[in-house]
PDB file of N, CA and C in Angstrom:
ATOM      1  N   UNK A   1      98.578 108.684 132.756  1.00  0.00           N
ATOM      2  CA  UNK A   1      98.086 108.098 133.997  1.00  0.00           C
ATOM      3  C   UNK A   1      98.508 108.973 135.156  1.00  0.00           C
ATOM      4  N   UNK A   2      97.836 108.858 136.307  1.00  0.00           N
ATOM      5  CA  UNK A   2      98.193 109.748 137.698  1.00  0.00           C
ATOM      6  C   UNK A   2      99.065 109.065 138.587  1.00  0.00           C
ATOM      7  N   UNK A   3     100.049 108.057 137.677  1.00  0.00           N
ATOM      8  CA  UNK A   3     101.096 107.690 138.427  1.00  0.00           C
ATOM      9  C   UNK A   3     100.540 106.266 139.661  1.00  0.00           C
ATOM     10  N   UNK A   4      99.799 105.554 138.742  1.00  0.00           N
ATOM     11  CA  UNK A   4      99.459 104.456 139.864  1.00  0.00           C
ATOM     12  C   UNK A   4      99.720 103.618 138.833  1.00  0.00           C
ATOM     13  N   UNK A   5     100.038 102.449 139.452  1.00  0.00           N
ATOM     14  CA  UNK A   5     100.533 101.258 138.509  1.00  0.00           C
ATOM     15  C   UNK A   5      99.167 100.526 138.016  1.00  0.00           C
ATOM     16  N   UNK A   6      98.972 100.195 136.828  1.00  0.00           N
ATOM     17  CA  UNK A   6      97.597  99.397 136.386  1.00  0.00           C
ATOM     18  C   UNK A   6      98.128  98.031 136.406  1.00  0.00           C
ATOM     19  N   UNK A   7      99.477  97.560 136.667  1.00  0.00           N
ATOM     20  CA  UNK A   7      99.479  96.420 136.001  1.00  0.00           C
ATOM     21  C   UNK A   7     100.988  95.794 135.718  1.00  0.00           C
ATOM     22  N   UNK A   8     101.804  94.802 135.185  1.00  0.00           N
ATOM     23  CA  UNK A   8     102.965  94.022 135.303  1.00  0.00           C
ATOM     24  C   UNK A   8     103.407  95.123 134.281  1.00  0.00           C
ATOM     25  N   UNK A   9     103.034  95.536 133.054  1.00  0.00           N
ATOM     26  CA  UNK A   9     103.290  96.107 131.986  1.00  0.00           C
ATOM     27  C   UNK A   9     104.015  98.040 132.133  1.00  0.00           C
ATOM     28  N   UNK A  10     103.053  98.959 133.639  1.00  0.00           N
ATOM     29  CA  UNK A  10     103.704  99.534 134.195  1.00  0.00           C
ATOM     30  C   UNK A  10     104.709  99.699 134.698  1.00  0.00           C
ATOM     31  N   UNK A  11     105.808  98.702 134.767  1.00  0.00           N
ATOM     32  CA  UNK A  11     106.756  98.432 136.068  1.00  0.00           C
ATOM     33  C   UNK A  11     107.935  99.452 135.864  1.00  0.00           C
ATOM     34  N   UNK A  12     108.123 100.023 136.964  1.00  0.00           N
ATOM     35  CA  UNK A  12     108.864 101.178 137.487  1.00  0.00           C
ATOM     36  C   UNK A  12     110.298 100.971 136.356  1.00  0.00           C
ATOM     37  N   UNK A  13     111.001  99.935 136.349  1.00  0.00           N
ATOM     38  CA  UNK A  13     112.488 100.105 136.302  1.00  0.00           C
ATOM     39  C   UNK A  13     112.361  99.743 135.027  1.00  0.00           C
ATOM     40  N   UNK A  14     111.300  99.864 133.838  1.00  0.00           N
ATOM     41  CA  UNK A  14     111.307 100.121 132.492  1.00  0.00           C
ATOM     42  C   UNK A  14     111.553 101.593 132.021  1.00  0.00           C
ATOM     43  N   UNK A  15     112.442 102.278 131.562  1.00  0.00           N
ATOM     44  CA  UNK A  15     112.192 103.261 131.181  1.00  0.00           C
ATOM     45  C   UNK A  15     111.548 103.900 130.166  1.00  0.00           C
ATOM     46  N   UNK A  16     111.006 105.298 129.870  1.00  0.00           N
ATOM     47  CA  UNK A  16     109.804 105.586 129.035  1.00  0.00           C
ATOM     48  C   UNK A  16     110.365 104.801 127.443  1.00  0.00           C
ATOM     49  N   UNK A  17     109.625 104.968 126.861  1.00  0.00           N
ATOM     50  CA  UNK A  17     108.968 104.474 125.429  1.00  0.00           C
ATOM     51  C   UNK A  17     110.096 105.574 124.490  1.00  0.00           C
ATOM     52  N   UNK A  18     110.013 106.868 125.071  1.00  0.00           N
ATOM     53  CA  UNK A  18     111.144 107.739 123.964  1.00  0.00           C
ATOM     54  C   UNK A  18     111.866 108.332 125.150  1.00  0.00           C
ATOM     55  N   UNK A  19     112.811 107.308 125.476  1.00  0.00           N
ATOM     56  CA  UNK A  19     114.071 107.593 126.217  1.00  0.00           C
ATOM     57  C   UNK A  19     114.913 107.074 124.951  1.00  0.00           C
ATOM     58  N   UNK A  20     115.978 107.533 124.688  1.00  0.00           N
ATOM     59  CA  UNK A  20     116.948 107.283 123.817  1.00  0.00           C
ATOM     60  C   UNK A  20     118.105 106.233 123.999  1.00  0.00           C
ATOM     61  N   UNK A  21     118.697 106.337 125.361  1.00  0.00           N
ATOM     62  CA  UNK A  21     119.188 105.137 126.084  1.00  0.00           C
ATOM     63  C   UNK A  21     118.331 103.851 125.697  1.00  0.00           C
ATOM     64  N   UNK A  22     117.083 103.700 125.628  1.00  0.00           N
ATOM     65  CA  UNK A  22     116.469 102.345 125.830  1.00  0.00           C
ATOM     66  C   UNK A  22     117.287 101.734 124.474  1.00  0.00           C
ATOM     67  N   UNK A  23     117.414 101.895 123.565  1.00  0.00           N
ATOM     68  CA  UNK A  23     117.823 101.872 122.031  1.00  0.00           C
ATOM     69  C   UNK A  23     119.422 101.020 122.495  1.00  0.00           C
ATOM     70  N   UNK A  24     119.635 101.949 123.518  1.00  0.00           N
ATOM     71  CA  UNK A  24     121.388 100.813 123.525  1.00  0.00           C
ATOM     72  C   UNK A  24     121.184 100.201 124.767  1.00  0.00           C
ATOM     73  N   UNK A  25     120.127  99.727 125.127  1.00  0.00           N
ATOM     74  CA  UNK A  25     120.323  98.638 126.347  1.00  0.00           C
ATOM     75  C   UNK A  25     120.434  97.214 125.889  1.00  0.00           C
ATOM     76  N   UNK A  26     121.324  96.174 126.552  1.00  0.00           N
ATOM     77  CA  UNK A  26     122.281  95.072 126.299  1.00  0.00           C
ATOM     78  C   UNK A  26     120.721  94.158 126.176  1.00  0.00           C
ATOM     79  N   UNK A  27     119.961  94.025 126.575  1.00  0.00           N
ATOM     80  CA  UNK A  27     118.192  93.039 126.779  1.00  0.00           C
ATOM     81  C   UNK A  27     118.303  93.720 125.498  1.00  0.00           C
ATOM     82  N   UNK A  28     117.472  94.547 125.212  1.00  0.00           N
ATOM     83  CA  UNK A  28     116.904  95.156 123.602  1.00  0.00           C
ATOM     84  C   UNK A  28     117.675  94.412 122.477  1.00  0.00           C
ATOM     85  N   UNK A  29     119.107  94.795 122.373  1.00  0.00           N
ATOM     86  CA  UNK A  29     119.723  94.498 121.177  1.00  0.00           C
ATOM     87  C   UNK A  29     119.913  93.198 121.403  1.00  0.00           C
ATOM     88  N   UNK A  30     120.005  92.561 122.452  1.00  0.00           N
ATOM     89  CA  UNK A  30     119.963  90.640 123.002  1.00  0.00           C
ATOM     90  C   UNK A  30     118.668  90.446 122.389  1.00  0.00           C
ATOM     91  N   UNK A  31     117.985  91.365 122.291  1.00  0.00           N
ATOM     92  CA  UNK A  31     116.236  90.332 121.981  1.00  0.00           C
ATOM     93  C   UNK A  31     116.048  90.592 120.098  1.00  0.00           C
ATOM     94  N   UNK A  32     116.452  91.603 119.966  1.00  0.00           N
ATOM     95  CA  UNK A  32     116.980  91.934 118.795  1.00  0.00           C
ATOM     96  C   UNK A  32     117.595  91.145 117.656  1.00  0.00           C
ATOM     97  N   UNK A  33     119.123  91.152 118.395  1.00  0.00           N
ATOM     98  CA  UNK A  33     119.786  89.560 117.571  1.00  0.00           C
ATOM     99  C   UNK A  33     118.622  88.132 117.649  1.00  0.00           C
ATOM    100  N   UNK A  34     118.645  87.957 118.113  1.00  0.00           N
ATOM    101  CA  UNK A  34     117.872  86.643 118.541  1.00  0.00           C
ATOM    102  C   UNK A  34     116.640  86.664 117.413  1.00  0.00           C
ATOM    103  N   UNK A  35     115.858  87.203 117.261  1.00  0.00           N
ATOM    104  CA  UNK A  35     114.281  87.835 116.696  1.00  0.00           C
ATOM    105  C   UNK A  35     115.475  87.289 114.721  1.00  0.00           C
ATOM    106  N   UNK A  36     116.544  88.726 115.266  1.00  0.00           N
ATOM    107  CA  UNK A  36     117.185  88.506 113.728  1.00  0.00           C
ATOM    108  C   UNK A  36     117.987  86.636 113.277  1.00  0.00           C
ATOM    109  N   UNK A  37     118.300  86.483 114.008  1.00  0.00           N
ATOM    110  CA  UNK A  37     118.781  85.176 114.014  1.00  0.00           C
ATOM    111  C   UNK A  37     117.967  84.036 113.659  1.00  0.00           C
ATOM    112  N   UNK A  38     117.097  84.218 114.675  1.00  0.00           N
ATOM    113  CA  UNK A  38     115.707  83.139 114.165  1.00  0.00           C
ATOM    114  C   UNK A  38     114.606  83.589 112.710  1.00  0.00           C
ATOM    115  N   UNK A  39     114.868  84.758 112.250  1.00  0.00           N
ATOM    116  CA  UNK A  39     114.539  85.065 110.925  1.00  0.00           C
ATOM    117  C   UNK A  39     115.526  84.722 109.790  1.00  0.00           C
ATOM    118  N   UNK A  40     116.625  84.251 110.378  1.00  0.00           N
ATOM    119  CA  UNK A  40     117.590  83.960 108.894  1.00  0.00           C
ATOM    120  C   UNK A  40     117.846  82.204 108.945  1.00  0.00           C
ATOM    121  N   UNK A  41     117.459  81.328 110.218  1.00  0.00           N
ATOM    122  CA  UNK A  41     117.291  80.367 110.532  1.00  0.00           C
ATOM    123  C   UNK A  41     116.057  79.675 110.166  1.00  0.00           C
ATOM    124  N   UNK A  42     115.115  80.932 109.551  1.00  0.00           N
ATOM    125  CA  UNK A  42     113.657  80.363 109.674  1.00  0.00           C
ATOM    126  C   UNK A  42     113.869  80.300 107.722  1.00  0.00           C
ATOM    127  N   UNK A  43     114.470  81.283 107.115  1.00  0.00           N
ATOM    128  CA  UNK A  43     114.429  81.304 105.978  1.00  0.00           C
ATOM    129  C   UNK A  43     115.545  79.901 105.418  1.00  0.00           C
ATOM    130  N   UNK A  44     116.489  79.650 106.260  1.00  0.00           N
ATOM    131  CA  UNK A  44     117.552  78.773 105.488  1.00  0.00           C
ATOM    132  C   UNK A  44     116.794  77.509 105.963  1.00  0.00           C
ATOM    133  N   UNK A  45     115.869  77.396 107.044  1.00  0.00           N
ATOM    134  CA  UNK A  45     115.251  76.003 106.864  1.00  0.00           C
ATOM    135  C   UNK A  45     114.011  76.035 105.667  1.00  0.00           C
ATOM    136  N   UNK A  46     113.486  76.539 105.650  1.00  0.00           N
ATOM    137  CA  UNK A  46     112.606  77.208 104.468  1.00  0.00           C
ATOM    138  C   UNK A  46     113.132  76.469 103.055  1.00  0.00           C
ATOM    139  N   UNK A  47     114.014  76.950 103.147  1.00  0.00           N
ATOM    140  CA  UNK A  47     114.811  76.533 101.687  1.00  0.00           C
ATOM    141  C   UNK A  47     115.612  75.365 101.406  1.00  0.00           C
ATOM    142  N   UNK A  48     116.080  74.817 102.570  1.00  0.00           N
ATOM    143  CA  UNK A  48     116.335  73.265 102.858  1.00  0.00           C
ATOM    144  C   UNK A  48     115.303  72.640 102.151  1.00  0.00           C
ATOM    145  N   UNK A  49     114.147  72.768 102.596  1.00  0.00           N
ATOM    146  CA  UNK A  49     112.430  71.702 102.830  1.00  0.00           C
ATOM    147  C   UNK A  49     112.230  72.089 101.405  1.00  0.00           C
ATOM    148  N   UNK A  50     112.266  73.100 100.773  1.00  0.00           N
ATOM    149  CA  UNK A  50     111.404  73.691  99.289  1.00  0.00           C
ATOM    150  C   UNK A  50     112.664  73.268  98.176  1.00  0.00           C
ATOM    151  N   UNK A  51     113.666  73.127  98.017  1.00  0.00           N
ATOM    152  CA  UNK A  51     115.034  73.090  96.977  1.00  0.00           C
ATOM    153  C   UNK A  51     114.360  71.431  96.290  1.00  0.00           C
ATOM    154  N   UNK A  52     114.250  70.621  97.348  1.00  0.00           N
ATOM    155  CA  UNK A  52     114.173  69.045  96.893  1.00  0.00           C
ATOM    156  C   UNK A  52     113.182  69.200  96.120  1.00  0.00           C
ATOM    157  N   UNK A  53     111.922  69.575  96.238  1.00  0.00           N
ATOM    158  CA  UNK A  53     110.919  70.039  95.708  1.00  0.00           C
ATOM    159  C   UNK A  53     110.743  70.935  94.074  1.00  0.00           C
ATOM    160  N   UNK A  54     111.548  71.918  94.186  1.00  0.00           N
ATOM    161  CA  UNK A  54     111.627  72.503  93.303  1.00  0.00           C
ATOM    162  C   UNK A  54     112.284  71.876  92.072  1.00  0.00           C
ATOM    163  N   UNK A  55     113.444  71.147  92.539  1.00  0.00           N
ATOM    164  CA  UNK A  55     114.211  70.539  91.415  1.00  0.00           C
ATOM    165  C   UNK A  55     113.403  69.271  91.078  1.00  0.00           C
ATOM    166  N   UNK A  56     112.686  68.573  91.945  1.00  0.00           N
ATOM    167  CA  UNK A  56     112.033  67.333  91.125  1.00  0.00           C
ATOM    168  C   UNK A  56     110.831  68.052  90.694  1.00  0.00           C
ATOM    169  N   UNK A  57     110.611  69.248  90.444  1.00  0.00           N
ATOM    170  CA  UNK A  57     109.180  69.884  89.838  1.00  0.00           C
ATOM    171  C   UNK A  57     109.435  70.571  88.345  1.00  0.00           C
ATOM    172  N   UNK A  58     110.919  70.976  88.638  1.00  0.00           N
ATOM    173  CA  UNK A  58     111.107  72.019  87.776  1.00  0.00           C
ATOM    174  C   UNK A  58     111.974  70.828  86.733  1.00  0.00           C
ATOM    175  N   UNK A  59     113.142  70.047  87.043  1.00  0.00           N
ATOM    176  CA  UNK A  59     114.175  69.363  86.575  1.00  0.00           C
ATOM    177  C   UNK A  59     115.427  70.244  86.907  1.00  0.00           C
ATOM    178  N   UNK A  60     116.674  69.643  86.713  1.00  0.00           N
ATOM    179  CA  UNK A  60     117.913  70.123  86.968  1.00  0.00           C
ATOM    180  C   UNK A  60     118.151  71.570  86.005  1.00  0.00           C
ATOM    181  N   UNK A  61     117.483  71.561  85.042  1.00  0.00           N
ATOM    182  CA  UNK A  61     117.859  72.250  84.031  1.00  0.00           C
ATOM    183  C   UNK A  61     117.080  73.315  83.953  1.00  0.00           C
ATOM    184  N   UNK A  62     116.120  73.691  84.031  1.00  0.00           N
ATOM    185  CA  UNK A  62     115.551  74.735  84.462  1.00  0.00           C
ATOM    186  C   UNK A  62     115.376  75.420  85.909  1.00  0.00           C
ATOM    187  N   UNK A  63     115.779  74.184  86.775  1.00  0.00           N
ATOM    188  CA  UNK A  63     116.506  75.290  88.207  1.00  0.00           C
ATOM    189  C   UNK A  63     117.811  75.458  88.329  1.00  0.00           C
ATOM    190  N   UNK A  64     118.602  75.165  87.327  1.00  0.00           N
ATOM    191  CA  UNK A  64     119.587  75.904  87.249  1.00  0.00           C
ATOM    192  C   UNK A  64     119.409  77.438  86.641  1.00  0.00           C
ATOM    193  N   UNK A  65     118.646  77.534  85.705  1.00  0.00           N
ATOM    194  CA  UNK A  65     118.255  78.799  85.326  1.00  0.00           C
ATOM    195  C   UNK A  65     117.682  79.725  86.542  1.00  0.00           C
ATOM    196  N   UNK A  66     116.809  78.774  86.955  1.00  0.00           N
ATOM    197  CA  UNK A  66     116.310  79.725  88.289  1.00  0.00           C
ATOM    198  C   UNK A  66     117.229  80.325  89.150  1.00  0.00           C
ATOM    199  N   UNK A  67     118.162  79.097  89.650  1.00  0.00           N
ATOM    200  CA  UNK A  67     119.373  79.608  90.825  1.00  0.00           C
ATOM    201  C   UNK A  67     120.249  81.110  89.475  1.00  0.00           C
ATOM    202  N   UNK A  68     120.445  80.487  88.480  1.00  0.00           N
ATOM    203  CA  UNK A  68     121.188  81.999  87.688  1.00  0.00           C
ATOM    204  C   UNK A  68     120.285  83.948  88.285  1.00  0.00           C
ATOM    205  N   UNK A  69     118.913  83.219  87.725  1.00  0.00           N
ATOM    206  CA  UNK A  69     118.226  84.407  88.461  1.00  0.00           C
ATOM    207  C   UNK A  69     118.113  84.931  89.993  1.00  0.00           C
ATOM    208  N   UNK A  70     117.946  84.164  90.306  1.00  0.00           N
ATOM    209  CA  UNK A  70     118.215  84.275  92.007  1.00  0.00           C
ATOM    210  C   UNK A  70     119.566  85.340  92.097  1.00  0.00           C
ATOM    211  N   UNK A  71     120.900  84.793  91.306  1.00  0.00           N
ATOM    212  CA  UNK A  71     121.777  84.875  91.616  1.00  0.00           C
ATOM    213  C   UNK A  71     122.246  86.470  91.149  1.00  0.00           C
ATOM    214  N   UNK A  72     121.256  86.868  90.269  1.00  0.00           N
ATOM    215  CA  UNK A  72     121.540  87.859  89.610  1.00  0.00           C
ATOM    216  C   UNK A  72     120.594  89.351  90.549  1.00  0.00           C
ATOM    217  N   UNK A  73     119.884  88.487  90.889  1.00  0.00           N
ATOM    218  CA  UNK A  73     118.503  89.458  91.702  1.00  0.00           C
ATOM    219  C   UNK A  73     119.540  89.865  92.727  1.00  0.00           C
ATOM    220  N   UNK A  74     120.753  88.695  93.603  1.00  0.00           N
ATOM    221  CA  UNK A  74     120.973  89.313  94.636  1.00  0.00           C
ATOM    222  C   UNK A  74     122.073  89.716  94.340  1.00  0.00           C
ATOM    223  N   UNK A  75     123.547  90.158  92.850  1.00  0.00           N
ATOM    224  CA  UNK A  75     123.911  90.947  92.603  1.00  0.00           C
ATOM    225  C   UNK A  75     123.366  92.148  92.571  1.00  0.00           C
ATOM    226  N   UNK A  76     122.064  92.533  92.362  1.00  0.00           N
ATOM    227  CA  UNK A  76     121.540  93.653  92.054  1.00  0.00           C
ATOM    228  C   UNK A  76     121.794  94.283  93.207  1.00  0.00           C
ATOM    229  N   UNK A  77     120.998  93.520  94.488  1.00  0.00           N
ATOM    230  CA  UNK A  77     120.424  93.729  95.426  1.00  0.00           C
ATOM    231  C   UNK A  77     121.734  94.649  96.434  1.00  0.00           C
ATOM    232  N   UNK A  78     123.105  93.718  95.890  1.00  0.00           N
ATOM    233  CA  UNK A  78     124.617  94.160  96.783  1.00  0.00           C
ATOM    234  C   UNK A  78     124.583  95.669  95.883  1.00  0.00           C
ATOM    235  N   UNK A  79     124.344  95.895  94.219  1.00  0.00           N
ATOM    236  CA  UNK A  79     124.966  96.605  94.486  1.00  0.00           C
ATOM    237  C   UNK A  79     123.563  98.328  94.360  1.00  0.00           C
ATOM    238  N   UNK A  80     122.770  97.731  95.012  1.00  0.00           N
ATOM    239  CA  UNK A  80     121.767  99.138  95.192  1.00  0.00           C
ATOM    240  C   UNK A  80     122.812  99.961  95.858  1.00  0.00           C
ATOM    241  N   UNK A  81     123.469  99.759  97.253  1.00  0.00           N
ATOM    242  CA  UNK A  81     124.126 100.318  98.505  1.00  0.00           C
ATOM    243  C   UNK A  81     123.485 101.299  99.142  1.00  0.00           C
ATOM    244  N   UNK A  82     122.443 100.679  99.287  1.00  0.00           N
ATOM    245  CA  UNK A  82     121.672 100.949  99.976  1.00  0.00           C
ATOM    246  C   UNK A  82     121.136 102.537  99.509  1.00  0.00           C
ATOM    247  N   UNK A  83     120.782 102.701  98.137  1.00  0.00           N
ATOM    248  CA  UNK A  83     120.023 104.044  97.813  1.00  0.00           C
ATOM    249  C   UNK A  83     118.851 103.917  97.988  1.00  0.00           C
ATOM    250  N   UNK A  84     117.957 102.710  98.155  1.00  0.00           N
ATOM    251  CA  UNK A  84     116.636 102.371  98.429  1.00  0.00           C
ATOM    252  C   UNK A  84     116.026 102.851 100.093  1.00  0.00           C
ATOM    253  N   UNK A  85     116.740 102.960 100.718  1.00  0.00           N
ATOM    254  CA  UNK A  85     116.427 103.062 101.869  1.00  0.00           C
ATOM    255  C   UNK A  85     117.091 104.799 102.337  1.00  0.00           C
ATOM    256  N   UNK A  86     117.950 104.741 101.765  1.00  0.00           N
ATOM    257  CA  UNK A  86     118.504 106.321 101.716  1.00  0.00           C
ATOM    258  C   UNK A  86     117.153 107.296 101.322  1.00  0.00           C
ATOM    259  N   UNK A  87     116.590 106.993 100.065  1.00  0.00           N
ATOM    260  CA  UNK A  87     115.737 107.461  99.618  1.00  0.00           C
ATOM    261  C   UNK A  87     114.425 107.733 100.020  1.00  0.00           C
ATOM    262  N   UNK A  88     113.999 106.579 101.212  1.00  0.00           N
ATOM    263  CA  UNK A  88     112.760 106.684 101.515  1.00  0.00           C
ATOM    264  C   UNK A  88     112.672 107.791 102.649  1.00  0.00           C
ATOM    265  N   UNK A  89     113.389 108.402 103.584  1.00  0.00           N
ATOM    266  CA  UNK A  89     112.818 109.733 104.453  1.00  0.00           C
ATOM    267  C   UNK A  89     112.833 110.568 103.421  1.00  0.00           C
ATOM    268  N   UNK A  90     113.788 111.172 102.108  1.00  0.00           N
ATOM    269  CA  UNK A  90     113.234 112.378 101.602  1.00  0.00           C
ATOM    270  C   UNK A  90     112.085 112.530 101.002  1.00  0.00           C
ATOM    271  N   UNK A  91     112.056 111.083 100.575  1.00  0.00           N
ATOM    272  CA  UNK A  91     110.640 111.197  99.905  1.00  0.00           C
ATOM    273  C   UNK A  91     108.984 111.085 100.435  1.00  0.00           C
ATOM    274  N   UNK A  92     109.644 110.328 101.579  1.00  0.00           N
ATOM    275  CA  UNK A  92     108.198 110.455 102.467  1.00  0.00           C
ATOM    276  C   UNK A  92     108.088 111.816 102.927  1.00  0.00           C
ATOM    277  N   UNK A  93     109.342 112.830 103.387  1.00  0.00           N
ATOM    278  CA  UNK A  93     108.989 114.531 103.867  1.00  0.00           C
ATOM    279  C   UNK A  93     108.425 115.273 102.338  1.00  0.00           C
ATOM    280  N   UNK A  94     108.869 114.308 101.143  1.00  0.00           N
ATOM    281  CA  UNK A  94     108.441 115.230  99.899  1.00  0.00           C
ATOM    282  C   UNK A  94     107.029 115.345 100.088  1.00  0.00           C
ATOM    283  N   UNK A  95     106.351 113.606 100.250  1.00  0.00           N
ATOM    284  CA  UNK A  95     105.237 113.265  99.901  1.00  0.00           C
ATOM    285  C   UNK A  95     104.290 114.139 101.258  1.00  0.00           C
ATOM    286  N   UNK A  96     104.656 114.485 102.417  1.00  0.00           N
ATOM    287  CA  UNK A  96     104.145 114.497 103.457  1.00  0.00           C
ATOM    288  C   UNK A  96     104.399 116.475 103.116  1.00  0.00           C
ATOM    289  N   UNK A  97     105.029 117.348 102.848  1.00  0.00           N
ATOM    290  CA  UNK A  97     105.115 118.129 102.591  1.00  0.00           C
ATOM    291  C   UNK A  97     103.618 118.474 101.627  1.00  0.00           C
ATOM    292  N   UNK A  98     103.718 118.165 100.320  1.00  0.00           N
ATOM    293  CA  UNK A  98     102.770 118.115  99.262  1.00  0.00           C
ATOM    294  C   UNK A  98     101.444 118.211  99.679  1.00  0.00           C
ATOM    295  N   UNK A  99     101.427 117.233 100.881  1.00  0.00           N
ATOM    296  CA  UNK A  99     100.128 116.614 100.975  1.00  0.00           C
ATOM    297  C   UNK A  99      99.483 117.643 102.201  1.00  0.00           C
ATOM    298  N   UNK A 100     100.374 118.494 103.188  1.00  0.00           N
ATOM    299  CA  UNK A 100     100.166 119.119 103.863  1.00  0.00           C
ATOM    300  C   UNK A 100      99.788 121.017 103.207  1.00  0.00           C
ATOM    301  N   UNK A 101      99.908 120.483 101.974  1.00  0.00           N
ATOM    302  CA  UNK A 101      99.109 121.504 100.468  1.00  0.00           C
ATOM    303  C   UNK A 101      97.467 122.110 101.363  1.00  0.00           C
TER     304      UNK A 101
END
């Protein structure tokens, strides 16, 4: 743009989009937690409302098996340590390398 404001969304005392500072401003990571908070609030009510359900569908005895699996999925899950996510930039520069063939 030639530096004229279009609009509320322009406003001066936002700084650009790839300023690096924006990343540690106290609003961002405040809106941040919050976003994260109400996603782990949204899942544990989730599972409140669905448990009663499951056990008068399934019986005691086969959601106990279930909770075993559950329980085992999220041993797994502790002990990836995080190689799943480690893994994904080399492999996207592998895949993005290759492809630039």
């Amino acid at each position: 743009m030639s530096g004229v404001l279009s609009g509320p969304s322009d406003a001066v005392d936002e700084p650009p989009q790839d300023d690096p500072g924006r990343l540690l401003s106290g609003r961002l990571l405040a809106r941040n937690t919050l976003f994260s908070l109400g996603g782990q609030a949204a899942t544990i009510i989730c599972a409140v409302v669905a448990v009663p359900f499951l056990v008068d569908g399934l019986g005691t005895t086969r959601f106990g098996v279930l909770t075993l699996a559950w329980a085992v999925i999220g041993y797994a899950q502790v002990f990836d340590l995080g190689m799943g996510r480690a893994l994904t930039k080399p492999t996207a520069e592998r895949i993005g390398c290759e492809g630039a063939r």
